[in-house]
PDB file of N, CA and C in Angstrom:
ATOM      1  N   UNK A   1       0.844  -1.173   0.000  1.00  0.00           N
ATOM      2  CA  UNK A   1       0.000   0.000   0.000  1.00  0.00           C
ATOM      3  C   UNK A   1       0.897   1.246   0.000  1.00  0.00           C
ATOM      4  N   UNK A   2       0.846   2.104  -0.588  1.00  0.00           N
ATOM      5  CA  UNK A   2       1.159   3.327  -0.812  1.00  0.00           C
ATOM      6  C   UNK A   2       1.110   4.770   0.022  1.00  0.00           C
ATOM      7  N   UNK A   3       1.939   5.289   0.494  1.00  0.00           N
ATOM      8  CA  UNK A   3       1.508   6.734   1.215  1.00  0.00           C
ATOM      9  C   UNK A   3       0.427   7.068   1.321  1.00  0.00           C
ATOM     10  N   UNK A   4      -0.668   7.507  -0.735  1.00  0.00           N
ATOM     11  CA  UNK A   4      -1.373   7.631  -0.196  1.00  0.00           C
ATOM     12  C   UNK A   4      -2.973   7.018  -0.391  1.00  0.00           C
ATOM     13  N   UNK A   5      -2.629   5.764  -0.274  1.00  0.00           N
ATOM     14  CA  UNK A   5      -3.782   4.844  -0.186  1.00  0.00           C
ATOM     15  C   UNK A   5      -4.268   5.043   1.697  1.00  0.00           C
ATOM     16  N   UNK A   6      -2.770   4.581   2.090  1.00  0.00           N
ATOM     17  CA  UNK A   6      -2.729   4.780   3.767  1.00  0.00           C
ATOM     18  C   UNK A   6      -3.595   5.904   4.187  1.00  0.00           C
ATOM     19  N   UNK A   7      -3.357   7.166   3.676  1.00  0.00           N
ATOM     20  CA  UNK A   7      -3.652   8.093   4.336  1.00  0.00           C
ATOM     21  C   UNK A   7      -5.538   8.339   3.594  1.00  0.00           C
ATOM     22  N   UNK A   8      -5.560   7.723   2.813  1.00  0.00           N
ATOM     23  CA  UNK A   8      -7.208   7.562   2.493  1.00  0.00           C
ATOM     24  C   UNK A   8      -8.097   6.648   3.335  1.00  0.00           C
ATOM     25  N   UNK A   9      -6.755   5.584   4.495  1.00  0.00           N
ATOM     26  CA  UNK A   9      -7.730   4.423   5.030  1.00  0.00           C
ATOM     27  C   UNK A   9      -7.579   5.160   6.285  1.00  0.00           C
ATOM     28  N   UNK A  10      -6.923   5.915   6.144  1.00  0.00           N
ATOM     29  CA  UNK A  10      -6.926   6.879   7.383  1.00  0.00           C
ATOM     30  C   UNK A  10      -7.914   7.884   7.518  1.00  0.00           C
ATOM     31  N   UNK A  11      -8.131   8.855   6.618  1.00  0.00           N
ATOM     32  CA  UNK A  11      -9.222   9.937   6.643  1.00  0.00           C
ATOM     33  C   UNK A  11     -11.178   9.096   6.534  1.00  0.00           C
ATOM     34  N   UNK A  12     -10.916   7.647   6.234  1.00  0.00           N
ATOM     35  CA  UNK A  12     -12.213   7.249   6.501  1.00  0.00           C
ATOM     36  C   UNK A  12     -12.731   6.737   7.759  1.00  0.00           C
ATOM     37  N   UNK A  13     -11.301   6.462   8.668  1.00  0.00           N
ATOM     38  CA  UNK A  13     -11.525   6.550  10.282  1.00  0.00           C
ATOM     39  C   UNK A  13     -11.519   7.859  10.473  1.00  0.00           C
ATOM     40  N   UNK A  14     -11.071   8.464  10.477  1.00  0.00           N
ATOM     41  CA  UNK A  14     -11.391  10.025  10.832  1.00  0.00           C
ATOM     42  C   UNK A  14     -11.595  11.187   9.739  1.00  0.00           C
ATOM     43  N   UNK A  15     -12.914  11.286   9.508  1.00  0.00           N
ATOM     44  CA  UNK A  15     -12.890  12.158   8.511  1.00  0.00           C
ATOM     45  C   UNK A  15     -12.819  13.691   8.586  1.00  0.00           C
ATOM     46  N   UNK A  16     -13.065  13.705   9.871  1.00  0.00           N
ATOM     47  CA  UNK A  16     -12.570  15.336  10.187  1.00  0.00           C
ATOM     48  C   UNK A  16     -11.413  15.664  10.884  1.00  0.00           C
ATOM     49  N   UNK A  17     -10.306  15.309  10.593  1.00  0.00           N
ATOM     50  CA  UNK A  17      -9.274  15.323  10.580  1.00  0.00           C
ATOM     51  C   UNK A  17      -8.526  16.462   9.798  1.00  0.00           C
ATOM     52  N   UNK A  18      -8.278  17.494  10.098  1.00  0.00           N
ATOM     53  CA  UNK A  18      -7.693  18.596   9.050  1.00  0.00           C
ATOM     54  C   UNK A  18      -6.026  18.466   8.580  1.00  0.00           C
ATOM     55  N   UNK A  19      -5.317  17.501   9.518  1.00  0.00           N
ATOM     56  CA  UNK A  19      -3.937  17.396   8.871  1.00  0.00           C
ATOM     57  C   UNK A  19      -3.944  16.331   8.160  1.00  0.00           C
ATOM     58  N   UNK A  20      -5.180  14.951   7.987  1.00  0.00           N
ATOM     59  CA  UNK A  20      -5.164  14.357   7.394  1.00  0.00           C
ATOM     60  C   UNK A  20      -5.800  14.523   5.757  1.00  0.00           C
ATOM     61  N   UNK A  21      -6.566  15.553   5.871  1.00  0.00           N
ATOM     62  CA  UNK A  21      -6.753  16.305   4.835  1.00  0.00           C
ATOM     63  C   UNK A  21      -5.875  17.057   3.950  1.00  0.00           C
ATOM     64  N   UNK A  22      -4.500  17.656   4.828  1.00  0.00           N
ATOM     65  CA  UNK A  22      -3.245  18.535   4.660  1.00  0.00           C
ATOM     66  C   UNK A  22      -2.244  17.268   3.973  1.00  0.00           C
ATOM     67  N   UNK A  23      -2.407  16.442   4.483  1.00  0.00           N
ATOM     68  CA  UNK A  23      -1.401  15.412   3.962  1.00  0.00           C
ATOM     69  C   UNK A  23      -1.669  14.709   2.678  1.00  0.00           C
ATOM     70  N   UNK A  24      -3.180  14.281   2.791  1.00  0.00           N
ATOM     71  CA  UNK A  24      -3.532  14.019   1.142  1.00  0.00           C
ATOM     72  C   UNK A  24      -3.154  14.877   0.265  1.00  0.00           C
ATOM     73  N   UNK A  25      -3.220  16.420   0.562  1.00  0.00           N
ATOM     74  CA  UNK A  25      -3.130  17.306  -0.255  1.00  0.00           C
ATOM     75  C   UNK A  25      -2.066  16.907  -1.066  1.00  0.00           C
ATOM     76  N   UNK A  26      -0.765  17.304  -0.003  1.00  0.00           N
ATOM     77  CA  UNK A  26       1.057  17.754  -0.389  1.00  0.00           C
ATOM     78  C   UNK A  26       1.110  16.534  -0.355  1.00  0.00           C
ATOM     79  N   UNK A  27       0.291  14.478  -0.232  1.00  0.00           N
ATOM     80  CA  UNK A  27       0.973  13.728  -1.249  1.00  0.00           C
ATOM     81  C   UNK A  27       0.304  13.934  -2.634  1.00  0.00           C
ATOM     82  N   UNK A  28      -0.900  14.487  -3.159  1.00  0.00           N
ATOM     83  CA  UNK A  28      -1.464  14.873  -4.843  1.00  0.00           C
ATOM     84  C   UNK A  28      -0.124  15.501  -4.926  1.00  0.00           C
ATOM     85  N   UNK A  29       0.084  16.685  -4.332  1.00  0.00           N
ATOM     86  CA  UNK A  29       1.015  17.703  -4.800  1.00  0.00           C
ATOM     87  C   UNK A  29       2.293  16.785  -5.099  1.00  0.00           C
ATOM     88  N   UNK A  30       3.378  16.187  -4.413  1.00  0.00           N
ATOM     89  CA  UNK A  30       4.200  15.359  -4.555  1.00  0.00           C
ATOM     90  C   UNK A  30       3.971  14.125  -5.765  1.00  0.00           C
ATOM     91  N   UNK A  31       2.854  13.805  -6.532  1.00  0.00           N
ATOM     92  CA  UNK A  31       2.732  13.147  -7.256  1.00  0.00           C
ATOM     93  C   UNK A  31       2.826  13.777  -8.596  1.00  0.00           C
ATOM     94  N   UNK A  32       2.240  15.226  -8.412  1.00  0.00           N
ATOM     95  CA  UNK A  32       2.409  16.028  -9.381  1.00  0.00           C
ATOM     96  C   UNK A  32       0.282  16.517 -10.068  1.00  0.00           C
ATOM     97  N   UNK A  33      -0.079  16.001  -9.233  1.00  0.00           N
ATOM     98  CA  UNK A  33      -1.246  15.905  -9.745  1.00  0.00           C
ATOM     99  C   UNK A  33      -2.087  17.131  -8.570  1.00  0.00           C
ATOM    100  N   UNK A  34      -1.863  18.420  -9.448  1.00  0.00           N
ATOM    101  CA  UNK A  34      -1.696  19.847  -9.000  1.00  0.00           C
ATOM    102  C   UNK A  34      -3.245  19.916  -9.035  1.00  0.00           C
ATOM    103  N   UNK A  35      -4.260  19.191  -9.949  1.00  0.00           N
ATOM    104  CA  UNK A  35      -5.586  19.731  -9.699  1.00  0.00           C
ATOM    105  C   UNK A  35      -6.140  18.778  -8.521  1.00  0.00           C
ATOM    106  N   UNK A  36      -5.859  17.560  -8.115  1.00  0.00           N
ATOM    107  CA  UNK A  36      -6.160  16.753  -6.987  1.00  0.00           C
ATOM    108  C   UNK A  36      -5.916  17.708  -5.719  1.00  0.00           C
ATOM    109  N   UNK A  37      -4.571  18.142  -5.570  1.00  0.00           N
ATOM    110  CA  UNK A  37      -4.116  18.977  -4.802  1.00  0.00           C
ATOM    111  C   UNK A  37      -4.871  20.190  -4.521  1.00  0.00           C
ATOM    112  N   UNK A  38      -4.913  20.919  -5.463  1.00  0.00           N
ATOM    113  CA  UNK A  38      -6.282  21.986  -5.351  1.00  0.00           C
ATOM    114  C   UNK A  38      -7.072  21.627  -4.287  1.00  0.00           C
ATOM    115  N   UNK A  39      -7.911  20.859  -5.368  1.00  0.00           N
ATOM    116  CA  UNK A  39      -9.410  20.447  -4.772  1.00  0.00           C
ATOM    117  C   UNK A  39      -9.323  20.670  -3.212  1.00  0.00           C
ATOM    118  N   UNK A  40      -7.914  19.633  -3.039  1.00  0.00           N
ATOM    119  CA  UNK A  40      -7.898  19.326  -1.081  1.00  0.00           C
ATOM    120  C   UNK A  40      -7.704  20.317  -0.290  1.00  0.00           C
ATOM    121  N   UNK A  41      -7.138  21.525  -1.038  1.00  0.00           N
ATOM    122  CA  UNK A  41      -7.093  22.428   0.102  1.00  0.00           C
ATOM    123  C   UNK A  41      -7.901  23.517   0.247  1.00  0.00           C
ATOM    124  N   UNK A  42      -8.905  23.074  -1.001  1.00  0.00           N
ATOM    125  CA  UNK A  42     -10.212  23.620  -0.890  1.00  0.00           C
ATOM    126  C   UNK A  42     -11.182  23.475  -0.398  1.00  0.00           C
ATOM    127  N   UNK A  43     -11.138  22.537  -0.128  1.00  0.00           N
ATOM    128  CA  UNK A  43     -11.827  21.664   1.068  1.00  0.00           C
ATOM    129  C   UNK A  43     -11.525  22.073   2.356  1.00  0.00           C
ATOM    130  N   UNK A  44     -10.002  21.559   2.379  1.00  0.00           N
ATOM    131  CA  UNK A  44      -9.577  22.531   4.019  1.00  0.00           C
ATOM    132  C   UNK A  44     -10.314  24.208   4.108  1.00  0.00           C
ATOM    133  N   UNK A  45      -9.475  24.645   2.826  1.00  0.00           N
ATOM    134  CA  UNK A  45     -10.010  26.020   3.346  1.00  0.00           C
ATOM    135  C   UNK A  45     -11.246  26.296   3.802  1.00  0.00           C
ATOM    136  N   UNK A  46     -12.118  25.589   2.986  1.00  0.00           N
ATOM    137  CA  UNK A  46     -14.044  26.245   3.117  1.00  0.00           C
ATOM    138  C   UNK A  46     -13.982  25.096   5.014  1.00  0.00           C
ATOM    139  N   UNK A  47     -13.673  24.018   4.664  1.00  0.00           N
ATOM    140  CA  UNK A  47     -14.035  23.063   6.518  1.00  0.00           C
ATOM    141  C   UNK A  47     -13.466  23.662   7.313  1.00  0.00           C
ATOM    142  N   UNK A  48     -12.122  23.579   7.388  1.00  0.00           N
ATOM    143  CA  UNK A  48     -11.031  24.298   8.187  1.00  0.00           C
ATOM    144  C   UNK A  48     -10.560  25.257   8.249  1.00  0.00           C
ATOM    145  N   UNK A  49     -11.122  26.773   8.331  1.00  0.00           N
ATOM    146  CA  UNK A  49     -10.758  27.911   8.054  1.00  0.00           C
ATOM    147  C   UNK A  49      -9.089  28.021   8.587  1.00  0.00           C
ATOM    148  N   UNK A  50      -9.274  27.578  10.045  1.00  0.00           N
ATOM    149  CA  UNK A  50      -8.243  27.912  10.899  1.00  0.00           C
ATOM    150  C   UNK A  50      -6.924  27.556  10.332  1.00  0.00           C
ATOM    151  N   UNK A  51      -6.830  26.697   9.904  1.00  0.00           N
ATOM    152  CA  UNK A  51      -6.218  25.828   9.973  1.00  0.00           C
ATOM    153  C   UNK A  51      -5.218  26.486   8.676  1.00  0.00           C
ATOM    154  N   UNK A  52      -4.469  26.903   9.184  1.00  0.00           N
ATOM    155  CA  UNK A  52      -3.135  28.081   8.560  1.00  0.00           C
ATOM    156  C   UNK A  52      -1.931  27.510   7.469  1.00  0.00           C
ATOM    157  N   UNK A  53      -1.676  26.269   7.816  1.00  0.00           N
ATOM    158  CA  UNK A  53      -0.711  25.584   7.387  1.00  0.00           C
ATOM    159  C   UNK A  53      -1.662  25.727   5.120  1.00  0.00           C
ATOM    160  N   UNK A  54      -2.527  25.472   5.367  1.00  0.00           N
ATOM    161  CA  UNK A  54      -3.259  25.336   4.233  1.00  0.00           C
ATOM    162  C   UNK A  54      -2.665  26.786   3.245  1.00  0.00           C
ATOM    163  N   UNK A  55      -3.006  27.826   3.259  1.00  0.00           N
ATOM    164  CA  UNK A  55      -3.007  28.861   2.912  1.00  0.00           C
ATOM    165  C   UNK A  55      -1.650  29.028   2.123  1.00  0.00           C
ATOM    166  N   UNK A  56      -0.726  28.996   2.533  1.00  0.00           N
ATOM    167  CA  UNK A  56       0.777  28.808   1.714  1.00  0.00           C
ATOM    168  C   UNK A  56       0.499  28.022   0.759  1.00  0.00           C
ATOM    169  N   UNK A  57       0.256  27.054   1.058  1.00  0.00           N
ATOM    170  CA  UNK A  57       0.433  25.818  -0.237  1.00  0.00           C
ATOM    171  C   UNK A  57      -0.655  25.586  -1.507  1.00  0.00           C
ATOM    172  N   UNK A  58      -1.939  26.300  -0.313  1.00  0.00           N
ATOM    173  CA  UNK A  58      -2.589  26.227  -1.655  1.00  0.00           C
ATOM    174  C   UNK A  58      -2.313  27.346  -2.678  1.00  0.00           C
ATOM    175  N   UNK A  59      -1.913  28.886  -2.018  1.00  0.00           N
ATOM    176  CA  UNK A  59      -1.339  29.685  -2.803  1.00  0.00           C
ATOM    177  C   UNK A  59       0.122  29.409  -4.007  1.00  0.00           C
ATOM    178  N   UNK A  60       0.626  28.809  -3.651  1.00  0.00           N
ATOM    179  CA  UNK A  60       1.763  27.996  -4.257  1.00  0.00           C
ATOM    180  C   UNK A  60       1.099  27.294  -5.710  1.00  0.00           C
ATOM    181  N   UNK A  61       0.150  26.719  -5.574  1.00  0.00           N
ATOM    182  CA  UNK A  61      -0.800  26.036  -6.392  1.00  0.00           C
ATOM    183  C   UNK A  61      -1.335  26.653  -7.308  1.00  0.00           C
ATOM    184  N   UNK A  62      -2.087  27.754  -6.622  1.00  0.00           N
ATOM    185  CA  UNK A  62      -2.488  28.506  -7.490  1.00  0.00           C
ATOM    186  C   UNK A  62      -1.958  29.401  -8.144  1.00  0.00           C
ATOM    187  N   UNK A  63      -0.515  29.446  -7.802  1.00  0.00           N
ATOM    188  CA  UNK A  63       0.754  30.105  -9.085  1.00  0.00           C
ATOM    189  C   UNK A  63       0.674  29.345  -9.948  1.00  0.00           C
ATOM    190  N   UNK A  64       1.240  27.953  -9.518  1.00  0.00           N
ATOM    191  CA  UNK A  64       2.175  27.200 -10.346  1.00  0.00           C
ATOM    192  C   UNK A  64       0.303  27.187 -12.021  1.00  0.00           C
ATOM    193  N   UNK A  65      -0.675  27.292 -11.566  1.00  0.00           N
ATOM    194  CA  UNK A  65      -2.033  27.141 -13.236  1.00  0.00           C
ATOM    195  C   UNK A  65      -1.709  28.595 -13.360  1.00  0.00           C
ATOM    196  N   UNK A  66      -1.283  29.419 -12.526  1.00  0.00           N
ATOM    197  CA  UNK A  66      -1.226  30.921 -13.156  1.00  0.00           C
ATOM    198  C   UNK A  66      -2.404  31.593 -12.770  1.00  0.00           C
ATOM    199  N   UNK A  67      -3.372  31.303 -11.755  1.00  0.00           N
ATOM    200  CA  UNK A  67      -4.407  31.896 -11.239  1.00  0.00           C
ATOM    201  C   UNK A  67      -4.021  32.574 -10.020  1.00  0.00           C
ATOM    202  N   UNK A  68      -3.083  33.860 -10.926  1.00  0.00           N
ATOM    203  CA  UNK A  68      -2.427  35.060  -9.883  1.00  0.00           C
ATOM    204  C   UNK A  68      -3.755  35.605  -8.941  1.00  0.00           C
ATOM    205  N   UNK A  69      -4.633  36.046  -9.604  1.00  0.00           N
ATOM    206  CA  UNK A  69      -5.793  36.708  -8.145  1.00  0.00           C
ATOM    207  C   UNK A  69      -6.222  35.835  -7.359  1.00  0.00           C
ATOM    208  N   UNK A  70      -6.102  34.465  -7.589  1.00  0.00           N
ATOM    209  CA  UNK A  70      -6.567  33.444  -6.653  1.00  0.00           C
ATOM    210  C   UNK A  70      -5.506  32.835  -5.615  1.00  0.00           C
ATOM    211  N   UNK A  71      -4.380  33.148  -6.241  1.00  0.00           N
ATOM    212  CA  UNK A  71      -3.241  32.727  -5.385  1.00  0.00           C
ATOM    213  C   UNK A  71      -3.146  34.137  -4.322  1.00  0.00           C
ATOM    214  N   UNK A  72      -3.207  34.788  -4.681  1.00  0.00           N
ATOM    215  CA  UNK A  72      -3.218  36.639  -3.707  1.00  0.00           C
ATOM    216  C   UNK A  72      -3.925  36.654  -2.744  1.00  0.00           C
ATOM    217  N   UNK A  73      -5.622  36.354  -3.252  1.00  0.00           N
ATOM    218  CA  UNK A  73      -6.661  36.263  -2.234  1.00  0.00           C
ATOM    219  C   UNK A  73      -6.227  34.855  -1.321  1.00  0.00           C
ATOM    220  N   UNK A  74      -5.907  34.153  -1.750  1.00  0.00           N
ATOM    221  CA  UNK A  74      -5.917  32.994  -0.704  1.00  0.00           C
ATOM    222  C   UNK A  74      -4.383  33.566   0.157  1.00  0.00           C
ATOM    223  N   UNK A  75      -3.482  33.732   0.005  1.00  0.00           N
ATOM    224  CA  UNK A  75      -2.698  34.944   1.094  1.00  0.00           C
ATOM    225  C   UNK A  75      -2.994  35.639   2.103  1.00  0.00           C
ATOM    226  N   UNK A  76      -3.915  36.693   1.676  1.00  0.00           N
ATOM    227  CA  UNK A  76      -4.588  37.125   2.059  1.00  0.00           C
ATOM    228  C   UNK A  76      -5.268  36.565   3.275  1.00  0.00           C
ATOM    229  N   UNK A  77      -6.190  35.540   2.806  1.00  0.00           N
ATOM    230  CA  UNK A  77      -6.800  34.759   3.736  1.00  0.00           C
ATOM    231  C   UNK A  77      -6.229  34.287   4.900  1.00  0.00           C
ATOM    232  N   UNK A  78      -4.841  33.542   4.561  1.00  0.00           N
ATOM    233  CA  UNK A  78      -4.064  33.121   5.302  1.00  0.00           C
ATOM    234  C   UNK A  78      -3.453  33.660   6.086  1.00  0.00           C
ATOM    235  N   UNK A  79      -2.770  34.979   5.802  1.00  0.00           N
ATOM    236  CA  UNK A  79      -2.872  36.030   6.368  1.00  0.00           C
ATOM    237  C   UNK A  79      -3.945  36.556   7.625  1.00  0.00           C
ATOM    238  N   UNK A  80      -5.192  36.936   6.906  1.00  0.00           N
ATOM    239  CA  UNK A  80      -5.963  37.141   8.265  1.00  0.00           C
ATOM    240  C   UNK A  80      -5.968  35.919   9.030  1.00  0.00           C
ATOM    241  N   UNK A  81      -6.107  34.261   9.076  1.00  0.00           N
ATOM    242  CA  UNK A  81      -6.261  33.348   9.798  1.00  0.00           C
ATOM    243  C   UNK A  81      -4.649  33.544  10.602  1.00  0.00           C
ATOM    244  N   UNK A  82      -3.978  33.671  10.005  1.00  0.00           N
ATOM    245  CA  UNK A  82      -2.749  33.705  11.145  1.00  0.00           C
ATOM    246  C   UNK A  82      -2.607  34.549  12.366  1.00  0.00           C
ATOM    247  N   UNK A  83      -2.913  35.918  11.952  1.00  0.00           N
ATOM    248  CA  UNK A  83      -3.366  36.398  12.731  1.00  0.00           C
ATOM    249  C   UNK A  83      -4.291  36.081  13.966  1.00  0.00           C
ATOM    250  N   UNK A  84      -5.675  35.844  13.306  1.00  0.00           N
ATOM    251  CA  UNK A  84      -6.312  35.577  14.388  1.00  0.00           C
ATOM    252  C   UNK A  84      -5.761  34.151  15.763  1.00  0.00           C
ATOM    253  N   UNK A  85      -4.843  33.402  14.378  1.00  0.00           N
ATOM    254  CA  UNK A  85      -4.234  32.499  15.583  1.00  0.00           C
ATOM    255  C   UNK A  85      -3.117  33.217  16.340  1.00  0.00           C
ATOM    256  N   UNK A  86      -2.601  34.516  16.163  1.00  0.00           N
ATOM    257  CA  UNK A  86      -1.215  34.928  16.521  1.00  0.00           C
ATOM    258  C   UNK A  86       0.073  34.016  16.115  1.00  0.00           C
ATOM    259  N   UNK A  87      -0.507  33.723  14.991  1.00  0.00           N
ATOM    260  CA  UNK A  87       0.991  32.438  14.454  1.00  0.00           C
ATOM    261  C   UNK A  87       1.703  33.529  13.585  1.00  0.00           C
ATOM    262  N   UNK A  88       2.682  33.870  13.979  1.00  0.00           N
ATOM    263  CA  UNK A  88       4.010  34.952  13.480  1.00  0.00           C
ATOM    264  C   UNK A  88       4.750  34.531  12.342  1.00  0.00           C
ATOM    265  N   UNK A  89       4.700  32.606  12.587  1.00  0.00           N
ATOM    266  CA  UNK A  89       5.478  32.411  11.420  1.00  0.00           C
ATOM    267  C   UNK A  89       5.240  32.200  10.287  1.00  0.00           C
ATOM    268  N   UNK A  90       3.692  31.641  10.411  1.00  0.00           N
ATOM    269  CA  UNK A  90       3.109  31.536   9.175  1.00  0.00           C
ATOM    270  C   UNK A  90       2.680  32.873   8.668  1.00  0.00           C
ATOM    271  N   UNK A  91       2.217  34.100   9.329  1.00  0.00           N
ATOM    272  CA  UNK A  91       1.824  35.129   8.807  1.00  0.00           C
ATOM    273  C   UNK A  91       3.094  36.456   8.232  1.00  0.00           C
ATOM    274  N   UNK A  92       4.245  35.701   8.586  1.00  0.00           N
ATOM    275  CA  UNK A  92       5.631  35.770   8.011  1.00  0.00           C
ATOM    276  C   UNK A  92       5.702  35.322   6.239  1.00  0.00           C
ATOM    277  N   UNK A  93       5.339  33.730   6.996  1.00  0.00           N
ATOM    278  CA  UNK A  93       5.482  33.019   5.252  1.00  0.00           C
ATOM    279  C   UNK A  93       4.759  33.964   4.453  1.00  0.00           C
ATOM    280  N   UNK A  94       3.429  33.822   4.700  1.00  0.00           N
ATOM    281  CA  UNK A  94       2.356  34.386   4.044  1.00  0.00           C
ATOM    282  C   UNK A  94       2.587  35.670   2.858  1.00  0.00           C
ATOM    283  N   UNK A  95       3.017  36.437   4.256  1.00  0.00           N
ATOM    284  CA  UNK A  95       3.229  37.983   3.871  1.00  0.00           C
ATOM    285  C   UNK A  95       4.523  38.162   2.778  1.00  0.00           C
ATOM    286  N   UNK A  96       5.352  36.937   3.145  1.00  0.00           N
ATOM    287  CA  UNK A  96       6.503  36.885   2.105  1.00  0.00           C
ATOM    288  C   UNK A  96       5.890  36.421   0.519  1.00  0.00           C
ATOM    289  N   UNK A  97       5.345  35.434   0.775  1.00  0.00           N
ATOM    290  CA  UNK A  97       4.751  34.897  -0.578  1.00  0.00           C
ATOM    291  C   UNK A  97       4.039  35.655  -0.897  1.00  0.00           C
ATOM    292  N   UNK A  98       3.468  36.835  -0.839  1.00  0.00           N
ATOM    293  CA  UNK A  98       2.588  37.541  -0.908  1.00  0.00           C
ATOM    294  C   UNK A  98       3.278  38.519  -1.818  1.00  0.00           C
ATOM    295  N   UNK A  99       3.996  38.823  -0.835  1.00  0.00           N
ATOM    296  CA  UNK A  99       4.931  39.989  -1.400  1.00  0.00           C
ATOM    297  C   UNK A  99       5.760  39.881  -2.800  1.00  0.00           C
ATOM    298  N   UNK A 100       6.005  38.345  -2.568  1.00  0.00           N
ATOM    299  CA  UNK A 100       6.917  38.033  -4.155  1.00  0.00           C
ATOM    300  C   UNK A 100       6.281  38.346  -5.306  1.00  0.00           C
ATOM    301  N   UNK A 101       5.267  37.638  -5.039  1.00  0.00           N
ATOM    302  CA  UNK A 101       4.276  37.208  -6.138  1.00  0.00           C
ATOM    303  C   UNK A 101       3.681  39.116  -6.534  1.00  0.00           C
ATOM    304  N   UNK A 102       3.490  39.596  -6.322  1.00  0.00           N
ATOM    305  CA  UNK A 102       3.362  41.012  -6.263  1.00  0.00           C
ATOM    306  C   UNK A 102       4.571  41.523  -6.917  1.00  0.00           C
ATOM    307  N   UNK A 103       5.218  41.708  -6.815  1.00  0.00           N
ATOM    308  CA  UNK A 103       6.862  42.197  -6.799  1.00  0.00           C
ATOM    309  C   UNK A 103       6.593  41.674  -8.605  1.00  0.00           C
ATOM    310  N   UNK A 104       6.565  40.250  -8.675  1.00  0.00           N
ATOM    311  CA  UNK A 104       6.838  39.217  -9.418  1.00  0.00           C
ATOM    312  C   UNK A 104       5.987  40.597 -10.797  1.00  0.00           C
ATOM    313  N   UNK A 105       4.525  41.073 -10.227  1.00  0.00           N
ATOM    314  CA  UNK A 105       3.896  41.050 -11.598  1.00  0.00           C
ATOM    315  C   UNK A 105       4.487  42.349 -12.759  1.00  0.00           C
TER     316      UNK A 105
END
């Protein structure tokens, strides 16, 4: 069985699980299969607002199809959720990726 077969026999014992959701994601992403990947952290985002770790990567994602306003706003997002958690480092990342990608246009 495979990484991520495992982690599918995993999210059907726990389906509300938000890092098990995070992990399906970045293994699609690691396979290369960037619209699987999407989907999952679209999911996180709309279930799991909080849940911060999401926001980087799916922005990352949404560079790599070239859906610059969608990759910004989801920053953004991530951004305000960091905040509200007071997480410094992710609202660090954030603000950096943010900033590139800006810079970038």
């Amino acid at each position: 069985m495979n990484r991520l077969q495992t982690l599918e026999v995993y999210i059907k014992e726990t389906p509300n699980d938000p890092f098990l959701h995070f992990a399906i994601a970045k293994e699609y992403e690691s396979l290369g299969d960037v619209e699987k990947a999407v989907t999952r952290y679209e999911l996180l985002m709309e279930r799991y607002p909080e849940y911060v770790g999401t926001y980087y990567h799916a922005g990352k994602m949404y560079e790599k199809l070239h859906q610059i306003d969608r990759a910004l706003q989801c920053y953004e997002r991530g951004l305000e959720q960091a905040r509200i958690a007071k997480d410094r480092h992710s609202a660090s990342e954030l603000a950096e990726a943010k900033e590139s990608l800006e810079d970038s246009l």
